[in-house]
C-alpha atoms as a PDB file:
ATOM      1  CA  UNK A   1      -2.854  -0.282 -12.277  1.00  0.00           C
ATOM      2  CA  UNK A   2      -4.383  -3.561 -12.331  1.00  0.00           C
ATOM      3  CA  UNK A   3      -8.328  -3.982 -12.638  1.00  0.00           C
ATOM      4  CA  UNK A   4      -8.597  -4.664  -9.138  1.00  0.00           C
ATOM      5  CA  UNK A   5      -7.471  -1.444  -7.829  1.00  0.00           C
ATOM      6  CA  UNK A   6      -9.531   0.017 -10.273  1.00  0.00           C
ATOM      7  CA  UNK A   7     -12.652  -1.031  -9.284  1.00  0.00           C
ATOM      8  CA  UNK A   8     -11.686  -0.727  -5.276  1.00  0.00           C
ATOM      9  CA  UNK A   9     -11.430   2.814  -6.022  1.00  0.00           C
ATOM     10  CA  UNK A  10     -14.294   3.251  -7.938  1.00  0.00           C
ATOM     11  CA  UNK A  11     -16.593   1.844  -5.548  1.00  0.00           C
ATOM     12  CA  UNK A  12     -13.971   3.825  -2.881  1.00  0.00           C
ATOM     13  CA  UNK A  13     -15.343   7.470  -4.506  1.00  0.00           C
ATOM     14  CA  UNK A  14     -19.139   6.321  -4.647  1.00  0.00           C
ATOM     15  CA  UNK A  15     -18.782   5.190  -1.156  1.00  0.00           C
ATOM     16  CA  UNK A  16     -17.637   8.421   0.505  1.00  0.00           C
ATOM     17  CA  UNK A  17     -20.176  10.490  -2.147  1.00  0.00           C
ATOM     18  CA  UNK A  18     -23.198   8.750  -0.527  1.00  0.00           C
ATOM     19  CA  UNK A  19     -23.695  12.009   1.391  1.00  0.00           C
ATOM     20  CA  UNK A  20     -23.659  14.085  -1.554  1.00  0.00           C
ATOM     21  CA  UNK A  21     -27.251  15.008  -3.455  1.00  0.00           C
ATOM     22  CA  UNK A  22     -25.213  13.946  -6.795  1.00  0.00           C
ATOM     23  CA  UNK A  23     -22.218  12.169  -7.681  1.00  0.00           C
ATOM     24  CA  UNK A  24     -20.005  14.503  -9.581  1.00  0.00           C
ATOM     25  CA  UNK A  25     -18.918  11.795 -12.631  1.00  0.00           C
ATOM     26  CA  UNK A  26     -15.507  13.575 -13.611  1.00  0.00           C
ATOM     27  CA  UNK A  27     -14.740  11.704  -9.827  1.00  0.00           C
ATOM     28  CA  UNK A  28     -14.550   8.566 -11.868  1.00  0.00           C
ATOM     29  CA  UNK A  29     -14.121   9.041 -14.955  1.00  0.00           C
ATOM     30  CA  UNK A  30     -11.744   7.069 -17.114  1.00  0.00           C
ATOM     31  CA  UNK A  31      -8.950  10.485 -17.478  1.00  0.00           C
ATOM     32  CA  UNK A  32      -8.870  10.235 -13.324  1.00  0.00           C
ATOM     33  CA  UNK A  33      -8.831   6.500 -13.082  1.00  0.00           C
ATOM     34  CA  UNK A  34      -5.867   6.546 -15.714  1.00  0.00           C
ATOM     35  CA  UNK A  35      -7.668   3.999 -18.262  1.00  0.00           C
ATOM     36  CA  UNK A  36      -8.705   3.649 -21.163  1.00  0.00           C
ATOM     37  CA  UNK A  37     -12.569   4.357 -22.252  1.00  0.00           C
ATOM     38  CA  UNK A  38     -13.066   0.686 -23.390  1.00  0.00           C
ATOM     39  CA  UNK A  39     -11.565  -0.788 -19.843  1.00  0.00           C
ATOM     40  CA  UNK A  40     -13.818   1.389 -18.166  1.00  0.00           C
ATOM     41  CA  UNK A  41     -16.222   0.597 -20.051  1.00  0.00           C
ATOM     42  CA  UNK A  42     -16.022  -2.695 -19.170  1.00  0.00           C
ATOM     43  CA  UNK A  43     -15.282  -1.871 -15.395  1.00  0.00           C
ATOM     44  CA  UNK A  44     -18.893  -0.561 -14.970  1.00  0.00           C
ATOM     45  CA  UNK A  45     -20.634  -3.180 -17.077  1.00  0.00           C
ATOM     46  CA  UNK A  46     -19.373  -5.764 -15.105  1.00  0.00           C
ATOM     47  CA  UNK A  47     -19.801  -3.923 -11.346  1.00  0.00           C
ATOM     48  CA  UNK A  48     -23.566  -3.154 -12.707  1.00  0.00           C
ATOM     49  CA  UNK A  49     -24.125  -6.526 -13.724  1.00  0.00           C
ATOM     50  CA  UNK A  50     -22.575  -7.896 -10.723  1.00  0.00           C
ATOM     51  CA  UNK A  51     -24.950  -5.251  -8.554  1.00  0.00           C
ATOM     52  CA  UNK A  52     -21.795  -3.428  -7.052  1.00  0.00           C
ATOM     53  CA  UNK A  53     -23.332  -0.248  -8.279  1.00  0.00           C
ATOM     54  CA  UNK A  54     -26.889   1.137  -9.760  1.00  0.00           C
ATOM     55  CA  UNK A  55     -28.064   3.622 -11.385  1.00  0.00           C
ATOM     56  CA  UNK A  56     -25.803   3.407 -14.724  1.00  0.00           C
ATOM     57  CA  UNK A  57     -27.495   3.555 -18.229  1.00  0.00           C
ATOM     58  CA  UNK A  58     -25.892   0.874 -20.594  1.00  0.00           C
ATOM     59  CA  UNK A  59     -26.611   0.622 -24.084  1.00  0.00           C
ATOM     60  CA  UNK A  60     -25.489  -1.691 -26.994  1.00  0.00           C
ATOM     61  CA  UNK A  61     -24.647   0.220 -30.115  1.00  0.00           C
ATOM     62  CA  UNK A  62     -23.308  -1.147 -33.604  1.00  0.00           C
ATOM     63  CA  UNK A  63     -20.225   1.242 -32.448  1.00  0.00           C
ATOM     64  CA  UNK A  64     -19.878  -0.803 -28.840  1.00  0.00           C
ATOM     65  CA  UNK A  65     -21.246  -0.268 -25.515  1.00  0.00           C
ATOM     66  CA  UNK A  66     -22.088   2.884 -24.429  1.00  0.00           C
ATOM     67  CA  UNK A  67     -22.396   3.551 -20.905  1.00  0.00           C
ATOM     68  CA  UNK A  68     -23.872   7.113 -19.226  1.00  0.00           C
ATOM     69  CA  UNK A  69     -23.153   7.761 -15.528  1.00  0.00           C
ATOM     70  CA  UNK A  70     -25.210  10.649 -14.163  1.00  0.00           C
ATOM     71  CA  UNK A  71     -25.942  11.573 -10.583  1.00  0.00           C
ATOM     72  CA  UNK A  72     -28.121   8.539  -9.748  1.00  0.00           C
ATOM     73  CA  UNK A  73     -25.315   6.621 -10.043  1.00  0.00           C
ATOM     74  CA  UNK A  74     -24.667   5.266  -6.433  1.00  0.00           C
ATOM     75  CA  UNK A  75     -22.736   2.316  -4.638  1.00  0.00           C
ATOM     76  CA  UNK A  76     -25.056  -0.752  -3.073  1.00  0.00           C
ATOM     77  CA  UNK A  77     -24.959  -2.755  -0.078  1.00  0.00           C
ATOM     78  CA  UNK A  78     -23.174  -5.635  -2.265  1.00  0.00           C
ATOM     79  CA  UNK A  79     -20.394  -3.155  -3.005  1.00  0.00           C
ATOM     80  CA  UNK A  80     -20.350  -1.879   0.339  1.00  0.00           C
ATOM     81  CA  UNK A  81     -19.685  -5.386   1.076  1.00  0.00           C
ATOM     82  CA  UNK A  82     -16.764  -5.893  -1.248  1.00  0.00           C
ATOM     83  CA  UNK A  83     -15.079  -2.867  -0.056  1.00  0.00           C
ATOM     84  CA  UNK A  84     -15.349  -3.926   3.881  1.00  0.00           C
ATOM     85  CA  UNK A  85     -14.008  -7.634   2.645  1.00  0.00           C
ATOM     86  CA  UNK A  86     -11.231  -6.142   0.827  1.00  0.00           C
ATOM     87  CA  UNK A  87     -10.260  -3.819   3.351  1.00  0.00           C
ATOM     88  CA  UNK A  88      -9.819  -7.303   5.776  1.00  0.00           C
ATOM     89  CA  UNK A  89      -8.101  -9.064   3.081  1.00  0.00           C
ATOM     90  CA  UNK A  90      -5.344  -6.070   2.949  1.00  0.00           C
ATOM     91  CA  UNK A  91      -5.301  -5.645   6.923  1.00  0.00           C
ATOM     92  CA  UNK A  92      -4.676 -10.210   6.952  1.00  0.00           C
ATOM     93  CA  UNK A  93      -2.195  -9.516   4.079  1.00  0.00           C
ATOM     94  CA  UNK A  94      -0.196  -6.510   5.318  1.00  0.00           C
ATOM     95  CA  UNK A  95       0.018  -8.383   8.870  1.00  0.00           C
ATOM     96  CA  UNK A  96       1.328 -11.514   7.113  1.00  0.00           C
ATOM     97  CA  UNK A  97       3.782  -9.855   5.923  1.00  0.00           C
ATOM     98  CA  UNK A  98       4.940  -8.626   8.965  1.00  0.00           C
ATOM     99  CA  UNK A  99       5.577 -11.742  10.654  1.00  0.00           C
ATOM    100  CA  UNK A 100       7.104 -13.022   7.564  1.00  0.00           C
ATOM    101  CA  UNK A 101       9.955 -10.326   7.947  1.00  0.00           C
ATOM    102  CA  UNK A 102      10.149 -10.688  11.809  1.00  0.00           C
ATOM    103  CA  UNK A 103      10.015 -14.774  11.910  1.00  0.00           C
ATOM    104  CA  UNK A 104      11.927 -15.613   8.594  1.00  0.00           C
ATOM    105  CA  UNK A 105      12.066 -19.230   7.264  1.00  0.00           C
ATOM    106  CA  UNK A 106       7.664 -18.607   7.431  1.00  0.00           C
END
């Protein structure tokens, strides 16, 4: 699965938990997600840098980066943005592809 799917359903999960009183992490954790604990790793550093997501404690070690989600951790308007955008990119896409096949030579 490439990063990019990764991260749409990431921000996906925290966006239908906003109801919820607490995120339940095992939702995205890196055994559901199918990744490794370093590429998630570096999955949430970047969409907490980026301000995708808040709430996430990051910390530096001599052993790497060690990053604790807990119930705080929630999905902000940026990456409530990205998700809407993306969802219009795949709509444009999946319709360009459809009058590819109908009209060929396009």
């Amino acid at each position: 699965m490439n990063n990019f799917t990764i991260i749409y359903r990431i921000l996906r999960i925290l966006e239908k938990t906003m109801d919820c009183d607490e995120l339940d992490t095992d939702m995205i954790s890196p055994e559901v997600l199918g990744i490794s604990q370093n590429r998630w790793n570096a999955i949430m550093e970047m969409l907490s840098d980026e301000g995708y997501v808040k709430g996430l404690s990051i910390r530096q070690t001599i052993a790497g980066t060690h990053i604790c989600t807990g119930g705080e951790t929630r999905i902000t308007l940026k990456g409530l943005e990205y998700l809407e955008d993306n969802s219009i990119m795949k709509k444009a896409a999946g319709i360009a592809r459809g009058i590819k096949e109908i009209v060929p030579g396009i």
